[in-house]
PDBML (XML) file of the C-alpha atoms, coordinates in Angstrom:
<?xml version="1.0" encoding="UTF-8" ?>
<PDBx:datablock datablockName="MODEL"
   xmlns:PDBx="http://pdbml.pdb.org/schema/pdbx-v50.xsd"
   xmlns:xsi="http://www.w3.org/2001/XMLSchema-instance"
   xsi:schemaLocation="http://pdbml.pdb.org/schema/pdbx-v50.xsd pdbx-v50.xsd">
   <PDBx:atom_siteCategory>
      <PDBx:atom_site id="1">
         <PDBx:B_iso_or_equiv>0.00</PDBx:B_iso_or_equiv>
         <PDBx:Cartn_x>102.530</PDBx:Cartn_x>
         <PDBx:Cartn_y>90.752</PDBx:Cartn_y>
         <PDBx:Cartn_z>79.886</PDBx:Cartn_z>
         <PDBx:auth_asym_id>A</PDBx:auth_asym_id>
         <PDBx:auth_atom_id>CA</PDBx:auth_atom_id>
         <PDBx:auth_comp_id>UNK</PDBx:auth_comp_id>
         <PDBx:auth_seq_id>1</PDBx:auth_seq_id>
         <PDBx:group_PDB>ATOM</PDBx:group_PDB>
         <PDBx:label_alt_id xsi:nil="true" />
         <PDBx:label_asym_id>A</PDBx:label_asym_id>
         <PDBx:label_atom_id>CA</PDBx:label_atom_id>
         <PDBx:label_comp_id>UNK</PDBx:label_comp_id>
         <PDBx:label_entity_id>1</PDBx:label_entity_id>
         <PDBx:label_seq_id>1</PDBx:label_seq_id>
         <PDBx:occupancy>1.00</PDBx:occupancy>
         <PDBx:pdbx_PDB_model_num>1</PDBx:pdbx_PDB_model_num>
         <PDBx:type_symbol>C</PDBx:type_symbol>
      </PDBx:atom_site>
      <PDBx:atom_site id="2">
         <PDBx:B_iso_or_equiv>0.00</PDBx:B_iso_or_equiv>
         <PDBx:Cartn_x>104.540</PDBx:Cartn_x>
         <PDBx:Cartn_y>87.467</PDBx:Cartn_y>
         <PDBx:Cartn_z>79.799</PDBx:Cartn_z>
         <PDBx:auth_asym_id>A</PDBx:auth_asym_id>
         <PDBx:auth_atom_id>CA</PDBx:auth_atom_id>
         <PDBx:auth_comp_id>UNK</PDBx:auth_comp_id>
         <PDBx:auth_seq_id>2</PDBx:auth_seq_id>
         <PDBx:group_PDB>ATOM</PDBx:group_PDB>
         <PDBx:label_alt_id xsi:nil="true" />
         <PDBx:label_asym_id>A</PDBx:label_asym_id>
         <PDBx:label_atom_id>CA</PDBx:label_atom_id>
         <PDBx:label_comp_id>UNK</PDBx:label_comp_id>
         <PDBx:label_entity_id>1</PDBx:label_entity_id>
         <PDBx:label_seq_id>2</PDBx:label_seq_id>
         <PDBx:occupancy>1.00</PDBx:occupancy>
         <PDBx:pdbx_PDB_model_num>1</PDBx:pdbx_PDB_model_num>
         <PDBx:type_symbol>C</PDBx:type_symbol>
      </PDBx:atom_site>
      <PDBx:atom_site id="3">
         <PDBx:B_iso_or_equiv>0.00</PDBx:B_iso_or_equiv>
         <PDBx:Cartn_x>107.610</PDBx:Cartn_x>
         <PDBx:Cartn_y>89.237</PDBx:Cartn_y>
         <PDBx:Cartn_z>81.857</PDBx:Cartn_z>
         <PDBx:auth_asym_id>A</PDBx:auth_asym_id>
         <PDBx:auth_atom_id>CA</PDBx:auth_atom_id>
         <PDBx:auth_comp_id>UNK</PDBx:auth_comp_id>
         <PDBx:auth_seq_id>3</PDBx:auth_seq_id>
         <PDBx:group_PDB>ATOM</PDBx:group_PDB>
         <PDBx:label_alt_id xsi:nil="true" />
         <PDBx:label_asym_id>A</PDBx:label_asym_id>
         <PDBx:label_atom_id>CA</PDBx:label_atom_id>
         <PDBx:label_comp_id>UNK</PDBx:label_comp_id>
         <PDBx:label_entity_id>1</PDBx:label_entity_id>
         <PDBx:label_seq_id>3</PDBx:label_seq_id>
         <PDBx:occupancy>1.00</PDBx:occupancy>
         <PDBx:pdbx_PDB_model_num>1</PDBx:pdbx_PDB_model_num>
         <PDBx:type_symbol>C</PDBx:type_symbol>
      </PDBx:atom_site>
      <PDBx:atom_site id="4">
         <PDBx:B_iso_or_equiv>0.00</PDBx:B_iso_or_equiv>
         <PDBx:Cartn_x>105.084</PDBx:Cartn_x>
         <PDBx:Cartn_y>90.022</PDBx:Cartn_y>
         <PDBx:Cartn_z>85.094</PDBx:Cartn_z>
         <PDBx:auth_asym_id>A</PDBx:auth_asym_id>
         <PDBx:auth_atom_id>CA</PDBx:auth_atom_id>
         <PDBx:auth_comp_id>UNK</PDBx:auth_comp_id>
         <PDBx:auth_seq_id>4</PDBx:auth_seq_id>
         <PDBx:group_PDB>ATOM</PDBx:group_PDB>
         <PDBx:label_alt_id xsi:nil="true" />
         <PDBx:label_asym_id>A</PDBx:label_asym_id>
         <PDBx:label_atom_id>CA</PDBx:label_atom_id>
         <PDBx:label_comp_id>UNK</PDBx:label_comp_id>
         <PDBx:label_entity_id>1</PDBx:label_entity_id>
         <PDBx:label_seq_id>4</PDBx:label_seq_id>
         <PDBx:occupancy>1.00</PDBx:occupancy>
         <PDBx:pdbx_PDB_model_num>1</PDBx:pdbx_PDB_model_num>
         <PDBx:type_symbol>C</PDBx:type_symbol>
      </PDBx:atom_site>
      <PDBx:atom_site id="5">
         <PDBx:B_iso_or_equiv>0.00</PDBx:B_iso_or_equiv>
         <PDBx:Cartn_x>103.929</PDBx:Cartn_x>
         <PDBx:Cartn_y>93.721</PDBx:Cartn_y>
         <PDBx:Cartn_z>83.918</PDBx:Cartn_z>
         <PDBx:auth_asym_id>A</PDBx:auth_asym_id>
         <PDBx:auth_atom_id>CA</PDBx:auth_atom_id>
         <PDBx:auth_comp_id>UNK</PDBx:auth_comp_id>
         <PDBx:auth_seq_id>5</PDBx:auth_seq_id>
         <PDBx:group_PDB>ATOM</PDBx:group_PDB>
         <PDBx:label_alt_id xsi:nil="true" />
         <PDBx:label_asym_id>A</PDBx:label_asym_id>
         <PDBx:label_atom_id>CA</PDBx:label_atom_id>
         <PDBx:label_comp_id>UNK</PDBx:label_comp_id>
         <PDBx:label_entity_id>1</PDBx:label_entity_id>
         <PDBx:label_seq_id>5</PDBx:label_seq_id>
         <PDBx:occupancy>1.00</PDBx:occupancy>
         <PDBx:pdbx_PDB_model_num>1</PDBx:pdbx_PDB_model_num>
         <PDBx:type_symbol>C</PDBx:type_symbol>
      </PDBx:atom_site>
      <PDBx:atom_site id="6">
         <PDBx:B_iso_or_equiv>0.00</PDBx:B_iso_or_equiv>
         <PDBx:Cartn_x>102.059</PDBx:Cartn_x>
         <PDBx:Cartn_y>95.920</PDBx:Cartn_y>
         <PDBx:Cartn_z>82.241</PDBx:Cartn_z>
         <PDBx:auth_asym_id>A</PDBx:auth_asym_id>
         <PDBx:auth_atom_id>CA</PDBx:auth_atom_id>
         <PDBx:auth_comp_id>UNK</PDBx:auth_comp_id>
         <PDBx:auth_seq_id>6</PDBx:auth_seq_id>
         <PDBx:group_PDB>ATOM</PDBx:group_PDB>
         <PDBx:label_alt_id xsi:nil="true" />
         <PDBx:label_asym_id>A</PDBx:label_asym_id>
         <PDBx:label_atom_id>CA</PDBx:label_atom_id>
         <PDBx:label_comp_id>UNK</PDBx:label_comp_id>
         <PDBx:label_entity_id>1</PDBx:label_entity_id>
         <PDBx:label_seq_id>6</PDBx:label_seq_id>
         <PDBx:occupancy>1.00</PDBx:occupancy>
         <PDBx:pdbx_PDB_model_num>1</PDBx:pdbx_PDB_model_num>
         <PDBx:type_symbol>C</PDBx:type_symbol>
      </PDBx:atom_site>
      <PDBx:atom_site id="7">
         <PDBx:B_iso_or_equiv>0.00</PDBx:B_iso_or_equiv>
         <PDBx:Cartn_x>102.973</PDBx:Cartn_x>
         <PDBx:Cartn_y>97.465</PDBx:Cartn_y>
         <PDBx:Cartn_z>78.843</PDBx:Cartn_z>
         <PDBx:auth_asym_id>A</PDBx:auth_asym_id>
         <PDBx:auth_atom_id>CA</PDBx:auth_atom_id>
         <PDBx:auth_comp_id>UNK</PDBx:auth_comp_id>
         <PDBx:auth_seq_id>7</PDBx:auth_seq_id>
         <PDBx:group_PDB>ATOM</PDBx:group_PDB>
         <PDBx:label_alt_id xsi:nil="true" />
         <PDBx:label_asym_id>A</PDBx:label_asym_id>
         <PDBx:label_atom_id>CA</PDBx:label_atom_id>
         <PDBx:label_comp_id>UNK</PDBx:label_comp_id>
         <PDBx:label_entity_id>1</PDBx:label_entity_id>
         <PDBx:label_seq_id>7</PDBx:label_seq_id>
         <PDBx:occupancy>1.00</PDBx:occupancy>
         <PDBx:pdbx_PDB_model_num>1</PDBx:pdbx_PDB_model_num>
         <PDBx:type_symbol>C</PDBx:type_symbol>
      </PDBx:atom_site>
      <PDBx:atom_site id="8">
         <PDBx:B_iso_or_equiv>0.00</PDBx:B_iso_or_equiv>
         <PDBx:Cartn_x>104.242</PDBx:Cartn_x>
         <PDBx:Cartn_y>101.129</PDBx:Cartn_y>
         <PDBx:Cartn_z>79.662</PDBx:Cartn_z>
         <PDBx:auth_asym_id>A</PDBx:auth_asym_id>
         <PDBx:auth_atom_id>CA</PDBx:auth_atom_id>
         <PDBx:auth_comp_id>UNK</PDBx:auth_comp_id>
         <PDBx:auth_seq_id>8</PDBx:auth_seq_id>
         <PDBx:group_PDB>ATOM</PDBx:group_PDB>
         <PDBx:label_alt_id xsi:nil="true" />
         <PDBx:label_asym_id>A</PDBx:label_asym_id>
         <PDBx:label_atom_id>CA</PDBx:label_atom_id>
         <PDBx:label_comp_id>UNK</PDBx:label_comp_id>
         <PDBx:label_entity_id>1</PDBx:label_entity_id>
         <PDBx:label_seq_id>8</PDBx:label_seq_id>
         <PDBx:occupancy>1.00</PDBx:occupancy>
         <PDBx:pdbx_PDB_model_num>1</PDBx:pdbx_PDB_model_num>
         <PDBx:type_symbol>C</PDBx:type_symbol>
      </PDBx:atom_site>
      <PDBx:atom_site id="9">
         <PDBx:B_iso_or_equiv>0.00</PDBx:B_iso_or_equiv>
         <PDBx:Cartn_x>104.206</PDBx:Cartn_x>
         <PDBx:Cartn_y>100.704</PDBx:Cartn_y>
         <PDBx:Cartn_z>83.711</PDBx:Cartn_z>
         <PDBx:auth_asym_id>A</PDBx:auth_asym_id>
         <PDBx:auth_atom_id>CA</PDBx:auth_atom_id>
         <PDBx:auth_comp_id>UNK</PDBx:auth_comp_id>
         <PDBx:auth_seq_id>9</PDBx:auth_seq_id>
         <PDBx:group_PDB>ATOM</PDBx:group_PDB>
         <PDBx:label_alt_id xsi:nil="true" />
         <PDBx:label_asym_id>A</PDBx:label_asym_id>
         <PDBx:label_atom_id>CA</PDBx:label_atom_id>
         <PDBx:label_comp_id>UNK</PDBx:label_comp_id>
         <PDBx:label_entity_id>1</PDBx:label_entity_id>
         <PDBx:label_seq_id>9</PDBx:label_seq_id>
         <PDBx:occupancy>1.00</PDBx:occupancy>
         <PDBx:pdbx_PDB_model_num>1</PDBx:pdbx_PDB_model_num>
         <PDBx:type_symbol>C</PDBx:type_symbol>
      </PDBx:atom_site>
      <PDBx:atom_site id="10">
         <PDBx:B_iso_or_equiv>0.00</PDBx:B_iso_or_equiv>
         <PDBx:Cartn_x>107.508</PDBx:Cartn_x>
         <PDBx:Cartn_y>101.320</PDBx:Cartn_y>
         <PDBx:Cartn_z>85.623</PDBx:Cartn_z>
         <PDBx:auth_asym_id>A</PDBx:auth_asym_id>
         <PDBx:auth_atom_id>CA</PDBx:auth_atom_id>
         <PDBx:auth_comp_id>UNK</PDBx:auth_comp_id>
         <PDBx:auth_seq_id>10</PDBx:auth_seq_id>
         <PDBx:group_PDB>ATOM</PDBx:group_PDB>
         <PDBx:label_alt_id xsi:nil="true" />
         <PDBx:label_asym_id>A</PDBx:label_asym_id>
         <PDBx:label_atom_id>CA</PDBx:label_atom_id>
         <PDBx:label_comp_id>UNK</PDBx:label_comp_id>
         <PDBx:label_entity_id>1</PDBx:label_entity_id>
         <PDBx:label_seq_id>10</PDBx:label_seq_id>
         <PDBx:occupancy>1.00</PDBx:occupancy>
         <PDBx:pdbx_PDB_model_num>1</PDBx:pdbx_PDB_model_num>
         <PDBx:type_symbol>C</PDBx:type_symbol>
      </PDBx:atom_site>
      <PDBx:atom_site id="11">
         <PDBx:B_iso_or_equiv>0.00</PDBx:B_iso_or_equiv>
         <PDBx:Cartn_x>107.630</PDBx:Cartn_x>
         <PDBx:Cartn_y>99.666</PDBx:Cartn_y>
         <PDBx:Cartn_z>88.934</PDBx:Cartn_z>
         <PDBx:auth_asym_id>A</PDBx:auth_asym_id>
         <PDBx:auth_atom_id>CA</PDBx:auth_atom_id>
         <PDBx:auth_comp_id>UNK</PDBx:auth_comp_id>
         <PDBx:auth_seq_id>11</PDBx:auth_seq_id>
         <PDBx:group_PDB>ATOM</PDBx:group_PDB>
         <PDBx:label_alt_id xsi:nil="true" />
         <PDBx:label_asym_id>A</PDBx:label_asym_id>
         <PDBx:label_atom_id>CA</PDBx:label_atom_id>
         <PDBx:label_comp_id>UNK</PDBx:label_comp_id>
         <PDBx:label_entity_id>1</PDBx:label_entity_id>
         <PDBx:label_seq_id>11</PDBx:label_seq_id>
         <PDBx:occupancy>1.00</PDBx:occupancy>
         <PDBx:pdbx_PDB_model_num>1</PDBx:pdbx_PDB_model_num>
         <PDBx:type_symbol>C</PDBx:type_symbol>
      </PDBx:atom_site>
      <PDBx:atom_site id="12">
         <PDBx:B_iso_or_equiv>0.00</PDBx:B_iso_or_equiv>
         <PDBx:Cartn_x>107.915</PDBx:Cartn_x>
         <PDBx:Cartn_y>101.051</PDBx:Cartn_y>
         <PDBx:Cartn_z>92.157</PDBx:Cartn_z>
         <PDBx:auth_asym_id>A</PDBx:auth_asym_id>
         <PDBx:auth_atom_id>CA</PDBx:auth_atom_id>
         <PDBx:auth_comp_id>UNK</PDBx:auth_comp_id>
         <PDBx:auth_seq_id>12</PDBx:auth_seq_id>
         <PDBx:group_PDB>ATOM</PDBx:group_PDB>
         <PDBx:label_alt_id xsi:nil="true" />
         <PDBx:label_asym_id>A</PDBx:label_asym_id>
         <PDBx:label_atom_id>CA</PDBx:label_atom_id>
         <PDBx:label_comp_id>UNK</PDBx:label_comp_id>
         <PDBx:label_entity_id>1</PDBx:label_entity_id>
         <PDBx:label_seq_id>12</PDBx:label_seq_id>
         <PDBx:occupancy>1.00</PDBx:occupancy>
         <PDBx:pdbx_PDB_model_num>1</PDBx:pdbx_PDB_model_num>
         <PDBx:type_symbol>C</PDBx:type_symbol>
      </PDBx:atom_site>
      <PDBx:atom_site id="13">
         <PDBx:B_iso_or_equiv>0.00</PDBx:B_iso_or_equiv>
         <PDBx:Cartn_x>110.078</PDBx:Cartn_x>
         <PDBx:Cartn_y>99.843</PDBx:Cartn_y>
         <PDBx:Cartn_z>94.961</PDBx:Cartn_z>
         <PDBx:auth_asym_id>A</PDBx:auth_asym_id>
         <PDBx:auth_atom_id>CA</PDBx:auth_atom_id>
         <PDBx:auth_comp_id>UNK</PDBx:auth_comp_id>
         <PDBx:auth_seq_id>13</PDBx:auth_seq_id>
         <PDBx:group_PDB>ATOM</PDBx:group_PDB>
         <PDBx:label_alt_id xsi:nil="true" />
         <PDBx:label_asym_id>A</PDBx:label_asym_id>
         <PDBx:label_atom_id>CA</PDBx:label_atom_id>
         <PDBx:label_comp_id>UNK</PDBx:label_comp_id>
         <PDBx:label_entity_id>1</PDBx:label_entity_id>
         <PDBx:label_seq_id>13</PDBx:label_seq_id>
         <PDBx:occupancy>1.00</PDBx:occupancy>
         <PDBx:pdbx_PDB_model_num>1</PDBx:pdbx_PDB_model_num>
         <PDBx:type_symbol>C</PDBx:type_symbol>
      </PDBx:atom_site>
      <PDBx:atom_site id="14">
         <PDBx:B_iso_or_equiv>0.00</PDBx:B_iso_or_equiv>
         <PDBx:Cartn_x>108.702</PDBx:Cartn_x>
         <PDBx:Cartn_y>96.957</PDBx:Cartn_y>
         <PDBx:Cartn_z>96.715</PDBx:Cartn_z>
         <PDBx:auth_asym_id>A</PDBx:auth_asym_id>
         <PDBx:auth_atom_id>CA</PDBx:auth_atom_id>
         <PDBx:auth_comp_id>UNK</PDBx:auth_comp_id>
         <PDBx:auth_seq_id>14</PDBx:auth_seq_id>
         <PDBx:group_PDB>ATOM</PDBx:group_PDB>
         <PDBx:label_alt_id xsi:nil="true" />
         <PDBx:label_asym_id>A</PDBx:label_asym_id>
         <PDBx:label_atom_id>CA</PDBx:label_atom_id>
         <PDBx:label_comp_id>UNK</PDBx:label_comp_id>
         <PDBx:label_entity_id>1</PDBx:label_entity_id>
         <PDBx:label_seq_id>14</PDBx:label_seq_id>
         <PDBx:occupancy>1.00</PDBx:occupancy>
         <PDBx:pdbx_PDB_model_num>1</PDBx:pdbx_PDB_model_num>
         <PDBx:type_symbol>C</PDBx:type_symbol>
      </PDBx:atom_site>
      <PDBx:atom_site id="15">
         <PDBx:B_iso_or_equiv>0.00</PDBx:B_iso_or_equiv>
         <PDBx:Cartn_x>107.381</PDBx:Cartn_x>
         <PDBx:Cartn_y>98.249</PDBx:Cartn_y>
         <PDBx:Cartn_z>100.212</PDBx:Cartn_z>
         <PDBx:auth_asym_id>A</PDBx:auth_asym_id>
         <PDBx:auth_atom_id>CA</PDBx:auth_atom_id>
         <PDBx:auth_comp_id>UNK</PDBx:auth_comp_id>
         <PDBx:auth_seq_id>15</PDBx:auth_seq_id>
         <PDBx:group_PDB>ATOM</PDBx:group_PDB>
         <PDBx:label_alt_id xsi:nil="true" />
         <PDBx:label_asym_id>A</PDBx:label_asym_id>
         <PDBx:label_atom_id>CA</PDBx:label_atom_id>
         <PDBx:label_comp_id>UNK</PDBx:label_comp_id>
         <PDBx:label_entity_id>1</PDBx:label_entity_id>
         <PDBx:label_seq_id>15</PDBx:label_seq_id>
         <PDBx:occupancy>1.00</PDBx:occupancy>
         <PDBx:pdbx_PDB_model_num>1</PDBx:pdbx_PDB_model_num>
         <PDBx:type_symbol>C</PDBx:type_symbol>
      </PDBx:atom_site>
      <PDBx:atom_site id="16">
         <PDBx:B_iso_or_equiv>0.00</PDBx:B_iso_or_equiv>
         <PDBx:Cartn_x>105.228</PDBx:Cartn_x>
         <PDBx:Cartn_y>96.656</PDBx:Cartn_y>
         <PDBx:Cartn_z>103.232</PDBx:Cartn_z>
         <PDBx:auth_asym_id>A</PDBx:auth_asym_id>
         <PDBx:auth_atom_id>CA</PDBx:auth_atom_id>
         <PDBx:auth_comp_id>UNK</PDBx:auth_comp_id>
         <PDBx:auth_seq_id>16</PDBx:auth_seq_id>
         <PDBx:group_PDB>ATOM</PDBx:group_PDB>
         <PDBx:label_alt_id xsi:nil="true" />
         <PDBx:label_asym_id>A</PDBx:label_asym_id>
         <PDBx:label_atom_id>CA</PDBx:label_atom_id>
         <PDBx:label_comp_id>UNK</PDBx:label_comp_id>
         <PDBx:label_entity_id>1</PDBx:label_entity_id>
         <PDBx:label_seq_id>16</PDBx:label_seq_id>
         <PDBx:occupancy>1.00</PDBx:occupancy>
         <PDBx:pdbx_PDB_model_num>1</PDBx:pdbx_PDB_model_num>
         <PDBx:type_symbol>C</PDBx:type_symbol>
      </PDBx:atom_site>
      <PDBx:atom_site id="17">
         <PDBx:B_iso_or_equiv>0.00</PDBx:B_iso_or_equiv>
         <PDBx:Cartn_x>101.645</PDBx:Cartn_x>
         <PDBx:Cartn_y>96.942</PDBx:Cartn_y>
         <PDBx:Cartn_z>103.747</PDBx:Cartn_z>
         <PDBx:auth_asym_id>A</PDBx:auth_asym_id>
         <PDBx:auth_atom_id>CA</PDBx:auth_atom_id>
         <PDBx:auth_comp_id>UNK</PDBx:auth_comp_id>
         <PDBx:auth_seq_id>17</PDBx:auth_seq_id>
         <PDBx:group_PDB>ATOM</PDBx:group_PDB>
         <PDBx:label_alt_id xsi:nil="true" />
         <PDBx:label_asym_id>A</PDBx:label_asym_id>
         <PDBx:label_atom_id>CA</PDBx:label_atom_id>
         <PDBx:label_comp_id>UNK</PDBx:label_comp_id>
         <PDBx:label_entity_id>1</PDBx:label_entity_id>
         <PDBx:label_seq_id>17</PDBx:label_seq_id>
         <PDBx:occupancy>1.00</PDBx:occupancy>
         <PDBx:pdbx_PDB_model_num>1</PDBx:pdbx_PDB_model_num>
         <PDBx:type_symbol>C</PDBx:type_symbol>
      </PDBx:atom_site>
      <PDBx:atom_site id="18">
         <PDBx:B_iso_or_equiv>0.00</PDBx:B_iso_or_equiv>
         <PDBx:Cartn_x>101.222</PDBx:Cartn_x>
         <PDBx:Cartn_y>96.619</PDBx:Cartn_y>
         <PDBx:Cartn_z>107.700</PDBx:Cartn_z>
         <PDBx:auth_asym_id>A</PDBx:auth_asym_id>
         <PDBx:auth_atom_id>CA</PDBx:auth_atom_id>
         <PDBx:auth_comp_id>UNK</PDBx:auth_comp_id>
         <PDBx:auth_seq_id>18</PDBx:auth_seq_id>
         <PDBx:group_PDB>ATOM</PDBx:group_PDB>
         <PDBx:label_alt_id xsi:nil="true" />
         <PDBx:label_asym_id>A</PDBx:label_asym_id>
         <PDBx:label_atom_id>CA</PDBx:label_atom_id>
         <PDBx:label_comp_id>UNK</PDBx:label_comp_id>
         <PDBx:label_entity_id>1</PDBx:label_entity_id>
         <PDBx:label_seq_id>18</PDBx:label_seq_id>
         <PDBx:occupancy>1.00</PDBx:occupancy>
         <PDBx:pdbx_PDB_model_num>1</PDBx:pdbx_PDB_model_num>
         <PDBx:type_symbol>C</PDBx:type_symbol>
      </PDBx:atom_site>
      <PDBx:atom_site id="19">
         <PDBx:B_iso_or_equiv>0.00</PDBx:B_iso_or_equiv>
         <PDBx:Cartn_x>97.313</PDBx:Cartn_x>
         <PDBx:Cartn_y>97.479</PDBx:Cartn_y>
         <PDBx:Cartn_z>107.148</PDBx:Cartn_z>
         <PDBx:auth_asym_id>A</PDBx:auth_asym_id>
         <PDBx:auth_atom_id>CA</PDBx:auth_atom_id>
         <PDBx:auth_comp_id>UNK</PDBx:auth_comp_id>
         <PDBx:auth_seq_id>19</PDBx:auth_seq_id>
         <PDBx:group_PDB>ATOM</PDBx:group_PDB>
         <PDBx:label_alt_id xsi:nil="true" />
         <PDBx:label_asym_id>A</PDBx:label_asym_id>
         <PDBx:label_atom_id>CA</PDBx:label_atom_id>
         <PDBx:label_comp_id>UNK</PDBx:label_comp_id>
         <PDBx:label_entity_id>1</PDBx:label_entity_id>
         <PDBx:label_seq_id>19</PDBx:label_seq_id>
         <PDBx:occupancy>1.00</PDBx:occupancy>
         <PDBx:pdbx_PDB_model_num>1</PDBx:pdbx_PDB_model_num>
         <PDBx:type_symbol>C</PDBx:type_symbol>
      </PDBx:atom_site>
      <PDBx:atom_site id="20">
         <PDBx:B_iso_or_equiv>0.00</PDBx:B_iso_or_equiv>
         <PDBx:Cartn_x>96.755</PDBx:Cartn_x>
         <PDBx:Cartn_y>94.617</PDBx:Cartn_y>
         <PDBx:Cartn_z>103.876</PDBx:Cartn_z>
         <PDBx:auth_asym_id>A</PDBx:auth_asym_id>
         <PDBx:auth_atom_id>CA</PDBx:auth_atom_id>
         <PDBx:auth_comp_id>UNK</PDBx:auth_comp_id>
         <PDBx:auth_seq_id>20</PDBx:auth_seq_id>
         <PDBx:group_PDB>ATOM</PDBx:group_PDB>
         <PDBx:label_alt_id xsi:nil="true" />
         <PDBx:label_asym_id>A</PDBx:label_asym_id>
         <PDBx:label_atom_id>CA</PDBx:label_atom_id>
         <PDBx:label_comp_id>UNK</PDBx:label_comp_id>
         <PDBx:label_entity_id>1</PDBx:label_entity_id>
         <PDBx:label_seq_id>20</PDBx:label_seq_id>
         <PDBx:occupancy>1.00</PDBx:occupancy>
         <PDBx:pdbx_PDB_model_num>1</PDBx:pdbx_PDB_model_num>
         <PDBx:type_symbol>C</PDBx:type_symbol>
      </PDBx:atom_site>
      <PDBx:atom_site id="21">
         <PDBx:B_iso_or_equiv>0.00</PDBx:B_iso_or_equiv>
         <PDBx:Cartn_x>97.948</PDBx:Cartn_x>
         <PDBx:Cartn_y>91.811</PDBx:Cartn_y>
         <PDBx:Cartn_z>105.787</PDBx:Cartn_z>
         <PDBx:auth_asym_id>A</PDBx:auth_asym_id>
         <PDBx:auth_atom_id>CA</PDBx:auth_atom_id>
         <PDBx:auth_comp_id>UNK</PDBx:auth_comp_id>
         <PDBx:auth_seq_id>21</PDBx:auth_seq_id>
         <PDBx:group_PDB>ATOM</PDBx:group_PDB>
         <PDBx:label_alt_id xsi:nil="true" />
         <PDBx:label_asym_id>A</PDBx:label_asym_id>
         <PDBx:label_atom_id>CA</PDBx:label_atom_id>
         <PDBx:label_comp_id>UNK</PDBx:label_comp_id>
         <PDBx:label_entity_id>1</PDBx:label_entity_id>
         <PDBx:label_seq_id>21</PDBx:label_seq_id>
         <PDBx:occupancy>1.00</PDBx:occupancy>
         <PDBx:pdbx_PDB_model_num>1</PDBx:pdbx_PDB_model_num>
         <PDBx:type_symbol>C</PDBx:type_symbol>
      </PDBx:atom_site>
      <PDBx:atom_site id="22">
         <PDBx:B_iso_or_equiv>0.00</PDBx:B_iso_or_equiv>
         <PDBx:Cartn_x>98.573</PDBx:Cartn_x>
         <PDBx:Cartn_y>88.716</PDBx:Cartn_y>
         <PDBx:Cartn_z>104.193</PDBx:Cartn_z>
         <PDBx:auth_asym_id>A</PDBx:auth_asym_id>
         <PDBx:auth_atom_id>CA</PDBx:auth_atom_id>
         <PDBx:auth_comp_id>UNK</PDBx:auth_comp_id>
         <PDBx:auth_seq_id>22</PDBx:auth_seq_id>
         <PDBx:group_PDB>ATOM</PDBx:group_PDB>
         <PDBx:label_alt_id xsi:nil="true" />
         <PDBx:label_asym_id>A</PDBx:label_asym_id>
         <PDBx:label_atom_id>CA</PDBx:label_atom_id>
         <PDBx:label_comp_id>UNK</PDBx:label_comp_id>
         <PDBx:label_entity_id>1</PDBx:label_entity_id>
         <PDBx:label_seq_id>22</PDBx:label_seq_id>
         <PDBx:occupancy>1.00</PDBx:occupancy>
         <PDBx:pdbx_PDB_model_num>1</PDBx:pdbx_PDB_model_num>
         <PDBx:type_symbol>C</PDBx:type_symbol>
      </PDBx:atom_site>
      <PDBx:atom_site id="23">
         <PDBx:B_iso_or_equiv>0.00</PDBx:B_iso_or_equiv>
         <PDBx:Cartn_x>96.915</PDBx:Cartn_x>
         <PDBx:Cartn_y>86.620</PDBx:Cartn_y>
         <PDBx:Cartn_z>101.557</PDBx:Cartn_z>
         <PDBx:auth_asym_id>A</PDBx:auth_asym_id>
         <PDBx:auth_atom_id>CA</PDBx:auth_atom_id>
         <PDBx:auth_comp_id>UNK</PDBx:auth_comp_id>
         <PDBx:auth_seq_id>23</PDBx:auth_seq_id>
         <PDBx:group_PDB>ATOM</PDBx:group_PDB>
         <PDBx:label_alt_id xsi:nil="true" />
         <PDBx:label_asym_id>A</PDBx:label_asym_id>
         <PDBx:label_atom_id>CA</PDBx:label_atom_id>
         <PDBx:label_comp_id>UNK</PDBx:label_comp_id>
         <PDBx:label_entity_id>1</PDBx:label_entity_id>
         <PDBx:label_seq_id>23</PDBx:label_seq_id>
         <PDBx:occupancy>1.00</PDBx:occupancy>
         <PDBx:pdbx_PDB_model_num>1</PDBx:pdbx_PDB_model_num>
         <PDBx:type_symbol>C</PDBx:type_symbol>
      </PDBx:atom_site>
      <PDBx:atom_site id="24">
         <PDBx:B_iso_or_equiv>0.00</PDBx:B_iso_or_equiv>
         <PDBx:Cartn_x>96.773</PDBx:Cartn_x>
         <PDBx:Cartn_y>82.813</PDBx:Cartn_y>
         <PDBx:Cartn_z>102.607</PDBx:Cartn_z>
         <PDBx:auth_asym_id>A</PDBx:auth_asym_id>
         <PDBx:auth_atom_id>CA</PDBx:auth_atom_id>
         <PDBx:auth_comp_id>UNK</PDBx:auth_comp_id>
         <PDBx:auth_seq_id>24</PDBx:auth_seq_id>
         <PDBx:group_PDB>ATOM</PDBx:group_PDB>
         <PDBx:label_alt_id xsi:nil="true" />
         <PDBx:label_asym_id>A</PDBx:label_asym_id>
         <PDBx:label_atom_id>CA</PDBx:label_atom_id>
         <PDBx:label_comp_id>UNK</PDBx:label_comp_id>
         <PDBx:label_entity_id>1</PDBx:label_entity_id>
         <PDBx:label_seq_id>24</PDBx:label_seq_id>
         <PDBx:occupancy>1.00</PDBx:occupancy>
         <PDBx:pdbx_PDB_model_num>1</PDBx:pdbx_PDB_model_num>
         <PDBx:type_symbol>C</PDBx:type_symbol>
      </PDBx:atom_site>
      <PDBx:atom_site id="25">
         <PDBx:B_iso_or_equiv>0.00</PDBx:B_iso_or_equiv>
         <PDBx:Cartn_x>95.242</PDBx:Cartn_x>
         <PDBx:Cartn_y>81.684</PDBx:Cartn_y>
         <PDBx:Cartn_z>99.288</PDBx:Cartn_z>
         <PDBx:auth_asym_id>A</PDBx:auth_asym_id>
         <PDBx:auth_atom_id>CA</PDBx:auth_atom_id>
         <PDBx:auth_comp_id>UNK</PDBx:auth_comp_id>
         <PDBx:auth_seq_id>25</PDBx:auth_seq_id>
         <PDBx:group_PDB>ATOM</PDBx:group_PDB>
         <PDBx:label_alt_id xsi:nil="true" />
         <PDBx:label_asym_id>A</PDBx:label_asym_id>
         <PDBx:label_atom_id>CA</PDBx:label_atom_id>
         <PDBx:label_comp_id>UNK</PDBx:label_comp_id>
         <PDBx:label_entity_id>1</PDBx:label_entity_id>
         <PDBx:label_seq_id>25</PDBx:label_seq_id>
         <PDBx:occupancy>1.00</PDBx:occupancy>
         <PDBx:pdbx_PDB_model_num>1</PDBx:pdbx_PDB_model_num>
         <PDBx:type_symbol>C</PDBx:type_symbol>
      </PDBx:atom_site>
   </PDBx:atom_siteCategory>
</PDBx:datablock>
C-alpha cells in the first residue's frame, strides 16, 4: 500500500484514455 499498489494486483501497461480526458484537480 505504501509502494503505490494493491496487495496481490499486477499492473498493466500504462495506456491512453482518449475518451477520460484529463483531470485538472
Amino acid at each position: 500500500s505504501l509502494q503505490g499498489r494493491q496487495p496481490n494486483s499486477i499492473p498493466n501497461k500504462k495506456t491512453e484514455d482518449p475518451v477520460a480526458g484529463k483531470v485538472n484537480t
